[in-house]
PDB file of N, CA and C in Angstrom:
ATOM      1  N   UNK A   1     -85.901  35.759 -69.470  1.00  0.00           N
ATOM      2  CA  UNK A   1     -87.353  35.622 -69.415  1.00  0.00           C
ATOM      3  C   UNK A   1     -87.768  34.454 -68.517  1.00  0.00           C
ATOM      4  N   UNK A   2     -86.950  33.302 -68.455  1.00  0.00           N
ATOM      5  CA  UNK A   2     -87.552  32.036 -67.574  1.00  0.00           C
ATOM      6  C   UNK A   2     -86.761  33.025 -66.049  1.00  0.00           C
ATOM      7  N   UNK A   3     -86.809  33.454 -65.530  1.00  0.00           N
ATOM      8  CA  UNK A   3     -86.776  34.392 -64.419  1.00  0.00           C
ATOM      9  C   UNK A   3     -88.183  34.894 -64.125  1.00  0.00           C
ATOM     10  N   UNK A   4     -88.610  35.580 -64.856  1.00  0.00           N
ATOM     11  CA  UNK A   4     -90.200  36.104 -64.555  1.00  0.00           C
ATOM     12  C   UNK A   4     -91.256  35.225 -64.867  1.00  0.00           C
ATOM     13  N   UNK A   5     -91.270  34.213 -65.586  1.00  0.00           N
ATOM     14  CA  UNK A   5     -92.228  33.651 -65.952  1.00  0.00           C
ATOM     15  C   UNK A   5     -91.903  32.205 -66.475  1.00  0.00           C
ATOM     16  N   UNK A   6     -93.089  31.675 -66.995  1.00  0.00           N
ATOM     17  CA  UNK A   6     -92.599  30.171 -67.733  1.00  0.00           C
ATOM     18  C   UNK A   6     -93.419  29.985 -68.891  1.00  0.00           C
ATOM     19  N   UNK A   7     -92.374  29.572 -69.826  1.00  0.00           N
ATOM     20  CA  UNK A   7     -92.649  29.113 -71.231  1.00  0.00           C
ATOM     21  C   UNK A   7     -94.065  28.807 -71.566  1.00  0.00           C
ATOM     22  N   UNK A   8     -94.867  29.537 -72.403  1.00  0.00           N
ATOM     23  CA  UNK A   8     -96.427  28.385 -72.537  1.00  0.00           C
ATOM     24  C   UNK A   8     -96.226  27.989 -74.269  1.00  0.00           C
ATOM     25  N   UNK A   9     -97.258  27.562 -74.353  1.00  0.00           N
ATOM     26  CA  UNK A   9     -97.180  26.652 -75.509  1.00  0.00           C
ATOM     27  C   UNK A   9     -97.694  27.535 -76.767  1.00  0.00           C
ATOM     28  N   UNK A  10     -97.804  28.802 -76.418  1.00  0.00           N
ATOM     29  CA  UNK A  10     -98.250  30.275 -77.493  1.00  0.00           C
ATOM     30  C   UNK A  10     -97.089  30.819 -78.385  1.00  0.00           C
ATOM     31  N   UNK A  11     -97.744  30.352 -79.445  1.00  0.00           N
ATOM     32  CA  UNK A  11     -96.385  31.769 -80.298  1.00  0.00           C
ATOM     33  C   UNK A  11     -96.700  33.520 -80.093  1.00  0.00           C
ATOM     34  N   UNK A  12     -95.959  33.762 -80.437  1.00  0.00           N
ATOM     35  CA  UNK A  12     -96.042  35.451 -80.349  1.00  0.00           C
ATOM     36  C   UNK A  12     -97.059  36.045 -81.775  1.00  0.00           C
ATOM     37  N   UNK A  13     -98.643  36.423 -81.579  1.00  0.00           N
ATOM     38  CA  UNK A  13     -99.297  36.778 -83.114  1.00  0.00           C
ATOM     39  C   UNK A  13     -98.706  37.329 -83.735  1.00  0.00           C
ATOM     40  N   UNK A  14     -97.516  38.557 -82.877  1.00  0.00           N
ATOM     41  CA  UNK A  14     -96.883  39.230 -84.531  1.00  0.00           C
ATOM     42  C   UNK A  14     -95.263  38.676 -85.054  1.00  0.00           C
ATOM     43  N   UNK A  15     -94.566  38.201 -83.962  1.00  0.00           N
ATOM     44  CA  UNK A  15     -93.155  37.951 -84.536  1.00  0.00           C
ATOM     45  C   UNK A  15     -93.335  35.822 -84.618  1.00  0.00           C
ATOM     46  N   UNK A  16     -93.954  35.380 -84.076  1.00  0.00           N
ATOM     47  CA  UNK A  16     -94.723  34.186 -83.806  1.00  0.00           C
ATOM     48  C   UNK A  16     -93.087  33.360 -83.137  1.00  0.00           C
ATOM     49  N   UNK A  17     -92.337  34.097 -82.216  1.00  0.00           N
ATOM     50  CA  UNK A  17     -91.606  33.962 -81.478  1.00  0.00           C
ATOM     51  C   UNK A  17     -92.403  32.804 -79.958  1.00  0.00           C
ATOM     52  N   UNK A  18     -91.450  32.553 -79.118  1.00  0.00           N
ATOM     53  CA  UNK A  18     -92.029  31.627 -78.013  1.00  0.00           C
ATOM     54  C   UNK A  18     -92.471  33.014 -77.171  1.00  0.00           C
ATOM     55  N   UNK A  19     -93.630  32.431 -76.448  1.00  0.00           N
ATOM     56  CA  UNK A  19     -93.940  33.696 -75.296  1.00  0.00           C
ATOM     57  C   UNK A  19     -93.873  32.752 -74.237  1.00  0.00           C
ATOM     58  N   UNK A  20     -93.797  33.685 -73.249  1.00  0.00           N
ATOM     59  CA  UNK A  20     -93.567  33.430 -71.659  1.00  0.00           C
ATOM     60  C   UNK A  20     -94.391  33.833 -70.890  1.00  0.00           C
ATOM     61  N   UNK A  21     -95.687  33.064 -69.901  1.00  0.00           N
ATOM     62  CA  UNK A  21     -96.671  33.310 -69.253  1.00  0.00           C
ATOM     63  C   UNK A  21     -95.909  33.877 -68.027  1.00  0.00           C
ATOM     64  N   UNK A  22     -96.895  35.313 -67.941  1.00  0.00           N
ATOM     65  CA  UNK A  22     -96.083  35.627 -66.526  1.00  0.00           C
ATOM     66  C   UNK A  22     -97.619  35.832 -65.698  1.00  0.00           C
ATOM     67  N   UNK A  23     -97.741  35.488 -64.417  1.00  0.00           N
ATOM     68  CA  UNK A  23     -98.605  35.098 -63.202  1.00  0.00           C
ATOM     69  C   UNK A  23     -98.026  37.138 -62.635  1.00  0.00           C
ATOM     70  N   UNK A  24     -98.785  37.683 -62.497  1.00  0.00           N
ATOM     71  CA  UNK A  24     -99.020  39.151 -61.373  1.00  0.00           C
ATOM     72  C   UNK A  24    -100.349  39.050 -60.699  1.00  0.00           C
ATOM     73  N   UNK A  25    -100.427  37.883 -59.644  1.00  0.00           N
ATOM     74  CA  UNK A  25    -101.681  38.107 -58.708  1.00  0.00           C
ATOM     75  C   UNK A  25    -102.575  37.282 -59.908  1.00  0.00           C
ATOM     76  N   UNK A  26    -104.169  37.900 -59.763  1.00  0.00           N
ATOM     77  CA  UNK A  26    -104.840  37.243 -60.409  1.00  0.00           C
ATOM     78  C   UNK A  26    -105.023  37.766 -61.904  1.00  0.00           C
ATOM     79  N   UNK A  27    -103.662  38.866 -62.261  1.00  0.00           N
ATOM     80  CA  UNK A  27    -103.543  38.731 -63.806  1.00  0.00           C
ATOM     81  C   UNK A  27    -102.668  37.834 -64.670  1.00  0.00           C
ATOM     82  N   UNK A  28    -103.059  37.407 -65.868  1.00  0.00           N
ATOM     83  CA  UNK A  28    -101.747  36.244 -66.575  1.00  0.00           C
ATOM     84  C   UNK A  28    -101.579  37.263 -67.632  1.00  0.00           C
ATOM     85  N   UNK A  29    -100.015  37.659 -67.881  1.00  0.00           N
ATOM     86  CA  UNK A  29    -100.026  38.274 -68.897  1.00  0.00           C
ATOM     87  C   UNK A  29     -98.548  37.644 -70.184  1.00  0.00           C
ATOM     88  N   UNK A  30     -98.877  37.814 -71.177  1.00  0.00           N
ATOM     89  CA  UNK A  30     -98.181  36.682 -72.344  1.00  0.00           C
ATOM     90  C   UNK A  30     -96.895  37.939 -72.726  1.00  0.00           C
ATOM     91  N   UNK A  31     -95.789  37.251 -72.812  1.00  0.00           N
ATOM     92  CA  UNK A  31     -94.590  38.225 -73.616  1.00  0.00           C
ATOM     93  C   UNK A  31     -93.444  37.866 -73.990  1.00  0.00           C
ATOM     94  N   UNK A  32     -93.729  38.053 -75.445  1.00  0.00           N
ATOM     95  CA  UNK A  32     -92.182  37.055 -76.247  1.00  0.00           C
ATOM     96  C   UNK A  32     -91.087  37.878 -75.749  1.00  0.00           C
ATOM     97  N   UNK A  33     -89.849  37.390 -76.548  1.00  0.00           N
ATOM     98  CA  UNK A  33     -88.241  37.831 -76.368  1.00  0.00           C
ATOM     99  C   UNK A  33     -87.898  39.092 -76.935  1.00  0.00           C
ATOM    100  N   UNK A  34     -89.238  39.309 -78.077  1.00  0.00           N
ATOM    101  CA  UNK A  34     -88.408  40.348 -78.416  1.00  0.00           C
ATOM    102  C   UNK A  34     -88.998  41.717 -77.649  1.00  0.00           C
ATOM    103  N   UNK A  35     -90.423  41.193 -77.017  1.00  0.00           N
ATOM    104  CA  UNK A  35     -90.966  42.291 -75.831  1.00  0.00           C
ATOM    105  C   UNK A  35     -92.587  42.454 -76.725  1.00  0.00           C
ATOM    106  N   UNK A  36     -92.824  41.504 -77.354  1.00  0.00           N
ATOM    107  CA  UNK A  36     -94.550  42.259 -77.251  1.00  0.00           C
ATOM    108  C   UNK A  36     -95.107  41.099 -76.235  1.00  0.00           C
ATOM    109  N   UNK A  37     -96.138  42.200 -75.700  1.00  0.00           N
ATOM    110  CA  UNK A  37     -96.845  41.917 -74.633  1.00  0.00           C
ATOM    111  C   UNK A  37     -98.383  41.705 -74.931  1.00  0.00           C
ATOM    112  N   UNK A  38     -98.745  40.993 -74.142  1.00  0.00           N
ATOM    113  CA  UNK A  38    -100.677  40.733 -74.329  1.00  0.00           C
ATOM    114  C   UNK A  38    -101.138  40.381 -73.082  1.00  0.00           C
ATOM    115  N   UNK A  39    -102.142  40.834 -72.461  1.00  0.00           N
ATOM    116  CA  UNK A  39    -103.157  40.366 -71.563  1.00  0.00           C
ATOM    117  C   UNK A  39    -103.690  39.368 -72.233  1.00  0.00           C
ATOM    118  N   UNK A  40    -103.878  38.027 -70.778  1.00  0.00           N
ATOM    119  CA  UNK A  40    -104.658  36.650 -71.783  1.00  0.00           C
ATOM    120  C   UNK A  40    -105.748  36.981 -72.648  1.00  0.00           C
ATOM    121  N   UNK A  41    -106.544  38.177 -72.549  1.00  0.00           N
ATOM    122  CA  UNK A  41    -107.979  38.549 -73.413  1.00  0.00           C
ATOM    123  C   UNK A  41    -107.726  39.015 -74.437  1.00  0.00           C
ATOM    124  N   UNK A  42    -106.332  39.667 -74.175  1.00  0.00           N
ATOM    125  CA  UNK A  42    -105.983  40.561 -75.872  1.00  0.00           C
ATOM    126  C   UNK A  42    -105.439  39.347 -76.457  1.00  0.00           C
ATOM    127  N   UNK A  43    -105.124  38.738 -76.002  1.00  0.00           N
ATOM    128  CA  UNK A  43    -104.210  37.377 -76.557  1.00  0.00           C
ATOM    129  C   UNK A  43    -105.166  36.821 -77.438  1.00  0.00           C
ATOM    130  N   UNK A  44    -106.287  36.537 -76.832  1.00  0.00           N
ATOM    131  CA  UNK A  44    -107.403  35.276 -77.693  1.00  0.00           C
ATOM    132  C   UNK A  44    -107.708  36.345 -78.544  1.00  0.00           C
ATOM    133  N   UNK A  45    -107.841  37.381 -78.243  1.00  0.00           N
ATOM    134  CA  UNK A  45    -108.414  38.050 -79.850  1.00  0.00           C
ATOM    135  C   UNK A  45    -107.426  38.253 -80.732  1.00  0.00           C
ATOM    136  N   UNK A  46    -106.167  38.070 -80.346  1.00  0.00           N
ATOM    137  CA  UNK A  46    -105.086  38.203 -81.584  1.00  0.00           C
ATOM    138  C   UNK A  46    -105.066  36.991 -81.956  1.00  0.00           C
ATOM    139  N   UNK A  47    -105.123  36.096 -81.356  1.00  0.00           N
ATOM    140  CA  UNK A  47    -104.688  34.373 -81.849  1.00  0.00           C
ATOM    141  C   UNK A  47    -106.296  34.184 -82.813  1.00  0.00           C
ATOM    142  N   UNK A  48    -107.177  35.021 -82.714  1.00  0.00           N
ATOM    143  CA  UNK A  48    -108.889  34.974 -83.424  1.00  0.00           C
ATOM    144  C   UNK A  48    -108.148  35.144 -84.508  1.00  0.00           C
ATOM    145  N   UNK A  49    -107.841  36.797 -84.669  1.00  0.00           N
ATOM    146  CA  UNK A  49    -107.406  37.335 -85.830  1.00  0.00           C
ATOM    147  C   UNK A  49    -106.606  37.074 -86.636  1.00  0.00           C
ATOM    148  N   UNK A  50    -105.563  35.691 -85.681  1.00  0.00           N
ATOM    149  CA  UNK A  50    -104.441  35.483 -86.821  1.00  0.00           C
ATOM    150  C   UNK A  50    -105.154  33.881 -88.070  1.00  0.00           C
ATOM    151  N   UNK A  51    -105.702  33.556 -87.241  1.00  0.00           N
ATOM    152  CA  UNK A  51    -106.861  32.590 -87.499  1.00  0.00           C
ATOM    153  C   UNK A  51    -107.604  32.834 -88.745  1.00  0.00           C
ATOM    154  N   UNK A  52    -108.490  34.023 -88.977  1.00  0.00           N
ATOM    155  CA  UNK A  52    -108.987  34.243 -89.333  1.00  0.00           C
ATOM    156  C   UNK A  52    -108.389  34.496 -90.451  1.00  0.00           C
ATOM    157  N   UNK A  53    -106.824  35.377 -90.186  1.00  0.00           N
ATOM    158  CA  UNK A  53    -106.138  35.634 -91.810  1.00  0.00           C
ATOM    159  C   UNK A  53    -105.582  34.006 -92.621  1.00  0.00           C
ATOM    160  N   UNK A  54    -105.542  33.499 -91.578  1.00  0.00           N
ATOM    161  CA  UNK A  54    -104.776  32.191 -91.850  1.00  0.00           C
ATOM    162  C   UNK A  54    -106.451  31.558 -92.667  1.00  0.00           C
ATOM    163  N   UNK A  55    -107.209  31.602 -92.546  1.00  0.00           N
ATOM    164  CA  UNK A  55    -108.176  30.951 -93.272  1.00  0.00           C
ATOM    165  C   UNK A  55    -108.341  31.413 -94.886  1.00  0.00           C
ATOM    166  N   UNK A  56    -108.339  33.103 -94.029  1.00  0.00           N
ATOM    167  CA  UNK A  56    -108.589  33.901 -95.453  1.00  0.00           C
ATOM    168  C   UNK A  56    -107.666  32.894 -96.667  1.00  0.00           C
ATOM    169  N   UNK A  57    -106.421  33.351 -95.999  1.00  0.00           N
ATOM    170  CA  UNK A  57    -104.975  33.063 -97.190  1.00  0.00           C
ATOM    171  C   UNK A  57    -105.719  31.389 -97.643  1.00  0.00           C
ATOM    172  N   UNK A  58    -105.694  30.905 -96.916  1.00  0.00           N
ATOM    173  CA  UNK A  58    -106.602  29.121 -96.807  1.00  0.00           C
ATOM    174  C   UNK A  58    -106.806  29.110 -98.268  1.00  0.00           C
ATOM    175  N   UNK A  59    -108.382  29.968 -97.691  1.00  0.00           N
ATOM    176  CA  UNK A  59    -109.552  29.930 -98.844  1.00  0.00           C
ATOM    177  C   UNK A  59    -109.140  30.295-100.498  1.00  0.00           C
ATOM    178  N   UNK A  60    -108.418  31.496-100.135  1.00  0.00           N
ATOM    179  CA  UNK A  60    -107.517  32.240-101.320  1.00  0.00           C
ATOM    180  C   UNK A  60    -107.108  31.186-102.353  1.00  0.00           C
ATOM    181  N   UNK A  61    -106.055  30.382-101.815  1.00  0.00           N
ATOM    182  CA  UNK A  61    -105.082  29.629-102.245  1.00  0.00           C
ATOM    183  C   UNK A  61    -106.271  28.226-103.207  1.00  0.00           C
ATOM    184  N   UNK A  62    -107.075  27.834-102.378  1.00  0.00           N
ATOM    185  CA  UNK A  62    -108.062  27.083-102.577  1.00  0.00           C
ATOM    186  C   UNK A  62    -109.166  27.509-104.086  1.00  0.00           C
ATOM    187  N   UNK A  63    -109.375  28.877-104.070  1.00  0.00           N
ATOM    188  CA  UNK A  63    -109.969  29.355-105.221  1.00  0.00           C
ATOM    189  C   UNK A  63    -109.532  29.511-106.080  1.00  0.00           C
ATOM    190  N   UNK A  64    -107.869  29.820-106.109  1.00  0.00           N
ATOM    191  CA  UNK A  64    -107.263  29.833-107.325  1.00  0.00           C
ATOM    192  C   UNK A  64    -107.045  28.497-107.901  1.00  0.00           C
ATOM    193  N   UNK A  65    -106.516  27.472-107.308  1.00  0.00           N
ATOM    194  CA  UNK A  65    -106.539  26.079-107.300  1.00  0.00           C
ATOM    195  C   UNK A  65    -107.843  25.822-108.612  1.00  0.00           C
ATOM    196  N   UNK A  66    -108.501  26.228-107.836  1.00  0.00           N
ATOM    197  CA  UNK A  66    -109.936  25.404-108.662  1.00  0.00           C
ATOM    198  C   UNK A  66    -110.057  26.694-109.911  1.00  0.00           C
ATOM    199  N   UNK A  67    -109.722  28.075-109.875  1.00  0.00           N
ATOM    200  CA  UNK A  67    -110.043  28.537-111.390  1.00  0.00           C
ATOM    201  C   UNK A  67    -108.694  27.887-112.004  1.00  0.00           C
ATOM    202  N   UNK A  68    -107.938  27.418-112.022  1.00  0.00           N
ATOM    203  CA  UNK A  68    -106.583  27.092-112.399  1.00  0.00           C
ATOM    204  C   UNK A  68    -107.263  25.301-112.875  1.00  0.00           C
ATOM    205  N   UNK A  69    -107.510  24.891-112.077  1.00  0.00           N
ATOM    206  CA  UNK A  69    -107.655  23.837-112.680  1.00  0.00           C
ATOM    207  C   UNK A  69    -109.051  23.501-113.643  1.00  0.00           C
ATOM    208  N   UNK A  70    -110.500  24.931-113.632  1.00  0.00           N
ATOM    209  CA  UNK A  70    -111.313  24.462-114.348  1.00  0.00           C
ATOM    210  C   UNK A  70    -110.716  24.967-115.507  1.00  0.00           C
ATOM    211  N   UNK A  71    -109.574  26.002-115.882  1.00  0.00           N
ATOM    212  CA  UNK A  71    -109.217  26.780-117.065  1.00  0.00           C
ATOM    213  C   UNK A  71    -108.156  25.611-117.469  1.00  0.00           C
ATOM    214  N   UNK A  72    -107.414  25.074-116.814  1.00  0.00           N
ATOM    215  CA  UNK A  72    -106.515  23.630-117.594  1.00  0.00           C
ATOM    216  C   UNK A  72    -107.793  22.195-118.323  1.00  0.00           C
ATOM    217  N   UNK A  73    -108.903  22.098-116.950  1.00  0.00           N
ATOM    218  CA  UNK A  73    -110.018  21.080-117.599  1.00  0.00           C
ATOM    219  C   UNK A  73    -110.647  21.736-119.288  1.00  0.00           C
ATOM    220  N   UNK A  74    -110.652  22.659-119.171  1.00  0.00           N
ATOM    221  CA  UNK A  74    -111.238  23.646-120.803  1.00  0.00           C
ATOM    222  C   UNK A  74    -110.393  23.094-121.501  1.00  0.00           C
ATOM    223  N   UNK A  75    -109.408  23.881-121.302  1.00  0.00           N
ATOM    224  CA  UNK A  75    -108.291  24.134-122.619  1.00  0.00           C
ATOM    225  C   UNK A  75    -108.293  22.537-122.622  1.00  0.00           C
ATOM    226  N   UNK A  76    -108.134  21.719-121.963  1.00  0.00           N
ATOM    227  CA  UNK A  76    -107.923  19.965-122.825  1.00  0.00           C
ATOM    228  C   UNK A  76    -108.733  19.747-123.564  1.00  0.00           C
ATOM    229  N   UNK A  77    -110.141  19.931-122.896  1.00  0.00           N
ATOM    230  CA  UNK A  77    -111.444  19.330-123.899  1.00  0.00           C
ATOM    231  C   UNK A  77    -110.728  20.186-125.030  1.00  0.00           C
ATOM    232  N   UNK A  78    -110.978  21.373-125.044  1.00  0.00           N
ATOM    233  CA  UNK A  78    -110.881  22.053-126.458  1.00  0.00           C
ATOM    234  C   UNK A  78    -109.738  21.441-127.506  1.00  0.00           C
ATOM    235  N   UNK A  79    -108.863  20.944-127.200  1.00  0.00           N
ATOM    236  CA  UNK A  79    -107.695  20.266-127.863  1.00  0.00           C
ATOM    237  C   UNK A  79    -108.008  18.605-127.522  1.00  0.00           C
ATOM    238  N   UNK A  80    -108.814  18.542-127.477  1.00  0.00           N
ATOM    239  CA  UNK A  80    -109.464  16.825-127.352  1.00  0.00           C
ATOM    240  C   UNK A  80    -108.738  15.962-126.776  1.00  0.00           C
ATOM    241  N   UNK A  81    -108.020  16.397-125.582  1.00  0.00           N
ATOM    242  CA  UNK A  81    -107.262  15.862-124.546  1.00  0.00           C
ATOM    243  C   UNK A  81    -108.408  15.327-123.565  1.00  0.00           C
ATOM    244  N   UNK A  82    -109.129  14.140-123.704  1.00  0.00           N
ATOM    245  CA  UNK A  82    -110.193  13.964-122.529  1.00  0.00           C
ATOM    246  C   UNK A  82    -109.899  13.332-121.520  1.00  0.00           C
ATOM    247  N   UNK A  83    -109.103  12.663-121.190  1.00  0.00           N
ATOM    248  CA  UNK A  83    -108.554  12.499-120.288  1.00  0.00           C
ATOM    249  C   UNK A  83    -108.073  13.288-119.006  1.00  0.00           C
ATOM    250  N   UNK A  84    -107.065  14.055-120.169  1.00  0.00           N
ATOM    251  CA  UNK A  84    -106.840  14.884-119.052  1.00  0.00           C
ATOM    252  C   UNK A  84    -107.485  16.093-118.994  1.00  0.00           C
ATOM    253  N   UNK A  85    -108.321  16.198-119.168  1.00  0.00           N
ATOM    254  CA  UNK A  85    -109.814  17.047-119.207  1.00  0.00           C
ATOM    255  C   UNK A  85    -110.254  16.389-117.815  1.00  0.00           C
ATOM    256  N   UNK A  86    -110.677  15.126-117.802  1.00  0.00           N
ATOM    257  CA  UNK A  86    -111.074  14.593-116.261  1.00  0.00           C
ATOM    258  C   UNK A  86    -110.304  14.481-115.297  1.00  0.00           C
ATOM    259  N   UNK A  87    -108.934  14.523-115.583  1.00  0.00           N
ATOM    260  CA  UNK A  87    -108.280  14.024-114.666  1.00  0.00           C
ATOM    261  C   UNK A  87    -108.383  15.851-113.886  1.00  0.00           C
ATOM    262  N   UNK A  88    -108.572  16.803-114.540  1.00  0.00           N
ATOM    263  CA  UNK A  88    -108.305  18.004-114.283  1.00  0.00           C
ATOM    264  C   UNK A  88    -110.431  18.938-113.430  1.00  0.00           C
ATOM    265  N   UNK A  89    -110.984  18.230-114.312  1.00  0.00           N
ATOM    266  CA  UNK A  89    -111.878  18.126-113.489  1.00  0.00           C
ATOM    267  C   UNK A  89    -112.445  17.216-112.006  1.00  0.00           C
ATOM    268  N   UNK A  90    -111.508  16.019-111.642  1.00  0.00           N
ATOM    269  CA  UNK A  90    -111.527  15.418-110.593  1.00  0.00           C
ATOM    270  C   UNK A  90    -110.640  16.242-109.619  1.00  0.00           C
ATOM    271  N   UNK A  91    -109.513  16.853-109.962  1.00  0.00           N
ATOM    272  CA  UNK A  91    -108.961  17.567-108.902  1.00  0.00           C
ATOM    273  C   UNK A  91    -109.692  19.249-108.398  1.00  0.00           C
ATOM    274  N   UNK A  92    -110.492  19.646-109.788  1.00  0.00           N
ATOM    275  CA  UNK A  92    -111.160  20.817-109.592  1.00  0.00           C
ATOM    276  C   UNK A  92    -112.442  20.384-108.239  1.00  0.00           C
ATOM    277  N   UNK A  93    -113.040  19.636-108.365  1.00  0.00           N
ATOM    278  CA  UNK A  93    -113.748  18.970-107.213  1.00  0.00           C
ATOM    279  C   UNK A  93    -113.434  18.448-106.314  1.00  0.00           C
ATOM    280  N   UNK A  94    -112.170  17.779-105.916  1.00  0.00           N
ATOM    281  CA  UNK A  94    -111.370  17.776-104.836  1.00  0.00           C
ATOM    282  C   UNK A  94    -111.395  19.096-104.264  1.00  0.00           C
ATOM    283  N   UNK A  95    -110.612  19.670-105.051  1.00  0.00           N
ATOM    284  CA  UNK A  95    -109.994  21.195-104.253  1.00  0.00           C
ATOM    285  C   UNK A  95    -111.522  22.127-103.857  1.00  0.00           C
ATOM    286  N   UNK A  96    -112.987  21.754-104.333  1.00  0.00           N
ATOM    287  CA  UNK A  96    -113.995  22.809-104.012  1.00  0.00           C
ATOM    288  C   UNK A  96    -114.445  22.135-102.660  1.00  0.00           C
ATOM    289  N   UNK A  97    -114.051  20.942-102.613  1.00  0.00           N
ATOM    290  CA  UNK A  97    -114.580  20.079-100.989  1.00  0.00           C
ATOM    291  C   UNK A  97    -113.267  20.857 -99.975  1.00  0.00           C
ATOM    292  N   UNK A  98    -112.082  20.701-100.394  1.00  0.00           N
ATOM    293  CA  UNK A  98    -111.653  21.363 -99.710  1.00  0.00           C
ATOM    294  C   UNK A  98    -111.710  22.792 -99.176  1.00  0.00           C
ATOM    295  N   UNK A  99    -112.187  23.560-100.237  1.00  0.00           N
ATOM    296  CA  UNK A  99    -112.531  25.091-100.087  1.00  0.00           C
ATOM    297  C   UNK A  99    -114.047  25.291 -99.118  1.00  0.00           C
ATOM    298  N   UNK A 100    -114.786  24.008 -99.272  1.00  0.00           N
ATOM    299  CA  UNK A 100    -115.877  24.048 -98.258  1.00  0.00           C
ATOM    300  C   UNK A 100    -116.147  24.002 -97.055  1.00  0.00           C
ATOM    301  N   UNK A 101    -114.551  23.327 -96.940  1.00  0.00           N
ATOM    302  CA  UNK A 101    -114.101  22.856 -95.468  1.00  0.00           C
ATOM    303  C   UNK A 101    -113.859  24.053 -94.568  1.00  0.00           C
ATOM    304  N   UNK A 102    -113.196  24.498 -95.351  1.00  0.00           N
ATOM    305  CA  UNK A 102    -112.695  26.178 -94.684  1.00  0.00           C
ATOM    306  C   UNK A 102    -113.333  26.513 -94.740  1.00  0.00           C
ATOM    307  N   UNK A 103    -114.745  27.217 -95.520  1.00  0.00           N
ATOM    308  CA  UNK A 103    -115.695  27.876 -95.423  1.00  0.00           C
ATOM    309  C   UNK A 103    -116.581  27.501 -94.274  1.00  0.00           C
ATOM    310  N   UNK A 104    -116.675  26.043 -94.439  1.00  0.00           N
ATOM    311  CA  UNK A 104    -117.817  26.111 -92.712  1.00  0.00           C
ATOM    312  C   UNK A 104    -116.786  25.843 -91.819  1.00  0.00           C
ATOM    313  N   UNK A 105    -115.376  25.881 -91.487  1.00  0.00           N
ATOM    314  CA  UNK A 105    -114.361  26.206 -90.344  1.00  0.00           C
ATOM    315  C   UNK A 105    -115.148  27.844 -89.923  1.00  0.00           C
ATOM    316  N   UNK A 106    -114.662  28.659 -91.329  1.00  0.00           N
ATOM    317  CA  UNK A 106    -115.073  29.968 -91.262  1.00  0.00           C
ATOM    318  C   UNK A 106    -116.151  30.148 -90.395  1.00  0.00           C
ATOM    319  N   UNK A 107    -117.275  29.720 -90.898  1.00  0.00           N
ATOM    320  CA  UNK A 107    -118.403  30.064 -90.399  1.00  0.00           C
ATOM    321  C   UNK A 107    -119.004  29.376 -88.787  1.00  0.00           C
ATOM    322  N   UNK A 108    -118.501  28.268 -88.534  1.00  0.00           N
ATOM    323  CA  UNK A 108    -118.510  27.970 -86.882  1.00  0.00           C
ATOM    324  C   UNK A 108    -117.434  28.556 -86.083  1.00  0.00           C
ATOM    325  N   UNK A 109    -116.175  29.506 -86.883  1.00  0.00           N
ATOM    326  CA  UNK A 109    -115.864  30.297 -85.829  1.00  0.00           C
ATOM    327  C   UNK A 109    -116.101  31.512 -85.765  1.00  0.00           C
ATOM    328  N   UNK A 110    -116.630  32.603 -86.428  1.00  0.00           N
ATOM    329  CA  UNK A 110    -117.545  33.468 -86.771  1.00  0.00           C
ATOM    330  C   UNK A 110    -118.809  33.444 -85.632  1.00  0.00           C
ATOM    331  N   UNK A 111    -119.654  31.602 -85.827  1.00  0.00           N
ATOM    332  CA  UNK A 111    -120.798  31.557 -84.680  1.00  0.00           C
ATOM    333  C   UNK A 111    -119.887  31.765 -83.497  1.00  0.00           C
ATOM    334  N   UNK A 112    -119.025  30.762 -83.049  1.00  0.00           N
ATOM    335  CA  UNK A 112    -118.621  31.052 -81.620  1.00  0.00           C
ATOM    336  C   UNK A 112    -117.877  32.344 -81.356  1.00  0.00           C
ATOM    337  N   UNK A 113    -117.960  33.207 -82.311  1.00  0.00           N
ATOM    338  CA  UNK A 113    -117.545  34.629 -81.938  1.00  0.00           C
ATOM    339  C   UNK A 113    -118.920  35.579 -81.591  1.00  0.00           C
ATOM    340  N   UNK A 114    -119.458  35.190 -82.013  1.00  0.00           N
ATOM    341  CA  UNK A 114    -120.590  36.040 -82.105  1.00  0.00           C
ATOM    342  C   UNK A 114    -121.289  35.663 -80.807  1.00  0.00           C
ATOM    343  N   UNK A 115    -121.490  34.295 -80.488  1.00  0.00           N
ATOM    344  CA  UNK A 115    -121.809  33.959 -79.217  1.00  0.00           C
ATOM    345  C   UNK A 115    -121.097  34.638 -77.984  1.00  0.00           C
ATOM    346  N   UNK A 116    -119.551  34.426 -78.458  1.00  0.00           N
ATOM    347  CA  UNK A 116    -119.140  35.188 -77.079  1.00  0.00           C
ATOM    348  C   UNK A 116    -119.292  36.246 -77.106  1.00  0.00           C
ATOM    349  N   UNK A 117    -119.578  37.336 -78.234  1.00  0.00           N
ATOM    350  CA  UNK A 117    -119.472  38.806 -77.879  1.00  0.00           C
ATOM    351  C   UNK A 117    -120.521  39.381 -77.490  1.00  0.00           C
ATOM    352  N   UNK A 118    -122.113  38.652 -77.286  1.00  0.00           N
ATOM    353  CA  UNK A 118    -123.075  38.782 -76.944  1.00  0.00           C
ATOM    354  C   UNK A 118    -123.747  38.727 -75.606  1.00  0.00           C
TER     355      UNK A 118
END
């Protein structure tokens, strides 16, 4: 592959292998080792999409976090553990700042999608 082209700094969206920028005139086209190929335009919309799952999973992980930790903050109060009742409600509010974060990631790349497709 360093014969036709040279290394760029892209993983491959589906095997997330190294790809190799190859120059044909005034097209650039991207292609790992094991042979998938992308035009630079199909490229940014796969690297969108992998983005986008990568947030999803993000957010996912983030919501369970916080029902996990308001259902541990319960069950203490209820057994008059208050302590760790707070200590379990300080991380439930940690983790919803974090889940907010991703959500407006989400949503300013959503705007700059929408901008460009317009």
């Amino acid at each position: 592959m360093d014969r036709i082209g040279r290394r760029s700094v892209f993983a491959c969206p589906d095997c997330h292998g190294i790809m190799w920028e190859i120059e044909e005139g005034e097209l650039v086209r991207y292609r790992c080792h094991v042979g998938h190929a992308y035009s630079a335009e199909i490229m940014s919309l796969a690297l969108d999409e992998n983005l986008k799952r990568a947030f999803g999973s993000a957010l996912r992980a983030l919501d369970e976090r916080i029902a996990l930790a308001r259902k541990l903050e319960m069950q203490a109060n209820q057994s008059g553990r208050s302590n760790i009742a707070k200590s379990w409600a300080t991380k439930a509010l940690e983790f919803e700042a974090e889940a907010n974060v991703i959500r407006d990631s989400i949503r300013r790349t959503d705007e700059i999608a929408a901008r460009f497709a317009a």
